[in-house]
N, C-alpha and C. Protein backbone atom coordinates (compact mmCIF):
# COMPACT_ATOMS: atom_id res chain seq x y z
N UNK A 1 0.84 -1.20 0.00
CA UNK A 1 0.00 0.00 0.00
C UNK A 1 0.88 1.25 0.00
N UNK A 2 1.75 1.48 0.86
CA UNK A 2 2.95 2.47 1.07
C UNK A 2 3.64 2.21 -0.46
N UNK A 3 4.08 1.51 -1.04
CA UNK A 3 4.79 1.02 -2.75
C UNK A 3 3.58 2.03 -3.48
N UNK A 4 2.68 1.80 -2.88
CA UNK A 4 1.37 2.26 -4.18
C UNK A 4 1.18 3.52 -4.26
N UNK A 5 1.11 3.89 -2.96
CA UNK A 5 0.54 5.29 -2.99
C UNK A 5 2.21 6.54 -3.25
N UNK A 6 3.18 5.91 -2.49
CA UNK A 6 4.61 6.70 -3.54
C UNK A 6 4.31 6.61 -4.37
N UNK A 7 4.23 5.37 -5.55
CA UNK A 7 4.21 5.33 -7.01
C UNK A 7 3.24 6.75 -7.40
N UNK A 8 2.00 6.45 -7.22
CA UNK A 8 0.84 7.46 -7.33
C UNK A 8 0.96 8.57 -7.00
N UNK A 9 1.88 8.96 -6.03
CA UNK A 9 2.61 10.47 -5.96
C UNK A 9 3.60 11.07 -6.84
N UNK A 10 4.35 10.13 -7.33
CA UNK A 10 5.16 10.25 -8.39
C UNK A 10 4.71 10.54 -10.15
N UNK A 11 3.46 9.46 -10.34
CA UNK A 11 2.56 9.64 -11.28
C UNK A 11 2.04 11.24 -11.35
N UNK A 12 1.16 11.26 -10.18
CA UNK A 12 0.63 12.93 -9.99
C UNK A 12 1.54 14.04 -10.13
N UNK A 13 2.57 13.67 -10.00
CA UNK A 13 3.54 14.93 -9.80
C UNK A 13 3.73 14.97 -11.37
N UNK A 14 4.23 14.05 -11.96
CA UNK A 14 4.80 14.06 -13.25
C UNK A 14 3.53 14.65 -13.94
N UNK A 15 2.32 14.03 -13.85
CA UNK A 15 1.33 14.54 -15.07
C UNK A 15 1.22 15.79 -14.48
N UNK A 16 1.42 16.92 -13.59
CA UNK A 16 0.89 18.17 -13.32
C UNK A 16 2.42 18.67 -13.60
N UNK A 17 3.50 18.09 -13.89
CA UNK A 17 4.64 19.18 -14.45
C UNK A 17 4.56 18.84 -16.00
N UNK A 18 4.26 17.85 -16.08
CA UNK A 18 3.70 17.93 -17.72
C UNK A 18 2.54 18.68 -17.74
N UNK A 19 1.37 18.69 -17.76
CA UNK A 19 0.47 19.79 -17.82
C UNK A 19 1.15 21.59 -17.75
N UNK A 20 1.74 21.63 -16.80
CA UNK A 20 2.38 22.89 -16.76
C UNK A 20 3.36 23.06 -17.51
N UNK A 21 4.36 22.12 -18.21
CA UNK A 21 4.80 22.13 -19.43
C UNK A 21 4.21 22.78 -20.71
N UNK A 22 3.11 21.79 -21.04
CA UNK A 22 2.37 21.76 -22.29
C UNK A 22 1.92 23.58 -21.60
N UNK A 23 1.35 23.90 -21.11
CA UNK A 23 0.73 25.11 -21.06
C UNK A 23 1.39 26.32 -21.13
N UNK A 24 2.98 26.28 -20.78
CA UNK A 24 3.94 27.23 -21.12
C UNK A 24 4.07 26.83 -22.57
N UNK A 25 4.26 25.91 -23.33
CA UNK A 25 4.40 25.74 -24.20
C UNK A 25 3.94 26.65 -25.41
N UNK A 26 2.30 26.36 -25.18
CA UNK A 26 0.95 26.77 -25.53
C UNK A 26 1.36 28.25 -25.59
N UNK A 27 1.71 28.68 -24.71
CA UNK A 27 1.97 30.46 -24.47
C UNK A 27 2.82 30.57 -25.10
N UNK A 28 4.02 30.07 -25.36
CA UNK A 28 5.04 30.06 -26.06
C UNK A 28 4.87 30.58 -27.06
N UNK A 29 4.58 29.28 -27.99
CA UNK A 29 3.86 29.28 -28.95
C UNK A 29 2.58 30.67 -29.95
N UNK A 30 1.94 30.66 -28.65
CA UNK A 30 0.89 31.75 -29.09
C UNK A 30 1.51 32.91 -29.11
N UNK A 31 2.58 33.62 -28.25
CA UNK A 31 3.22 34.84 -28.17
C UNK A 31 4.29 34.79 -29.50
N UNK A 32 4.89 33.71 -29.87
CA UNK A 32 5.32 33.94 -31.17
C UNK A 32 4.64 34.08 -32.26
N UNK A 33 3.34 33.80 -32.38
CA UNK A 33 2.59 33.95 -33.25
C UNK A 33 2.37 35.21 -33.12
N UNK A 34 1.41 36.29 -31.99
CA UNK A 34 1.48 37.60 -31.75
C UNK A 34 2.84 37.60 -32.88
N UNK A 35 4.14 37.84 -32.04
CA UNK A 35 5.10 38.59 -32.38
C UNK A 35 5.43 38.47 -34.16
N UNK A 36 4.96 37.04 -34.71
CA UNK A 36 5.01 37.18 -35.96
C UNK A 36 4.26 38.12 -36.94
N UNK A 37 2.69 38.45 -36.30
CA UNK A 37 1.87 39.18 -36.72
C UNK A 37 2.27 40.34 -37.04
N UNK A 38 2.77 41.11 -35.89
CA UNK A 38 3.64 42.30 -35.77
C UNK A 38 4.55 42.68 -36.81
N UNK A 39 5.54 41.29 -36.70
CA UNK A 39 6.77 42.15 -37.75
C UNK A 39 6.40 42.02 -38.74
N UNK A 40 4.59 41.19 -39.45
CA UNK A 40 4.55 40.96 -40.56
C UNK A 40 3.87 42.52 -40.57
N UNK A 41 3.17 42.96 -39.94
CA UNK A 41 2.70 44.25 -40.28
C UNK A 41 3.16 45.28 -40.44
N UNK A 42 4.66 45.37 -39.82
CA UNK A 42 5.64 46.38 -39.33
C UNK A 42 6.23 45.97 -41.12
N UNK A 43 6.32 44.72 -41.65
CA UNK A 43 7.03 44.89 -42.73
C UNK A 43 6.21 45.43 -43.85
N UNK A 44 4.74 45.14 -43.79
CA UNK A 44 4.35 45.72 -44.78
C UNK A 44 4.16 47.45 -44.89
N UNK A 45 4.19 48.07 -43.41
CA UNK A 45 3.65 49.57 -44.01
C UNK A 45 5.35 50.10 -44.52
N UNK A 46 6.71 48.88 -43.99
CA UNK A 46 7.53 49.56 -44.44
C UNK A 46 7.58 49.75 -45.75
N UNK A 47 7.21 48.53 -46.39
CA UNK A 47 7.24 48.53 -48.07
C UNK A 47 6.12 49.77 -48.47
N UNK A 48 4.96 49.73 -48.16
CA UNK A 48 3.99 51.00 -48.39
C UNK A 48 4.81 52.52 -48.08
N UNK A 49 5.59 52.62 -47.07
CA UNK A 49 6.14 54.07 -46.95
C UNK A 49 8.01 54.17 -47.93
C-alpha cells in the first residue's frame, strides 16, 4: 500500500509538471505567433512608406 501510494505520488507529480509544461508551451507558442503578426505588419507599411 505504502509502494502504491509513492508510485501514485510520483505519477501525480509528473502529469501536473507535464500539464504545466504543455501550457507554457501553448503560451510560447501563441506569443510567437502575436510577435510574428507584428513584424509581418511592421514589414508591410515599411514597403507601403
Amino acid at each position: 500500500d505504502k509502494t502504491y501510494r509513492l508510485l501514485w505520488c510520483e505519477i501525480e507529480y509528473f502529469v501536473r509538471g507535464y500539464k504545466d509544461i504543455s501550457d507554457n508551451n501553448h503560451r510560447h507558442i501563441h506569443q510567437n505567433i502575436i510577435d510574428r503578426q507584428k513584424t509581418d505588419n511592421e514589414n508591410d507599411s515599411s514597403i507601403y512608406h
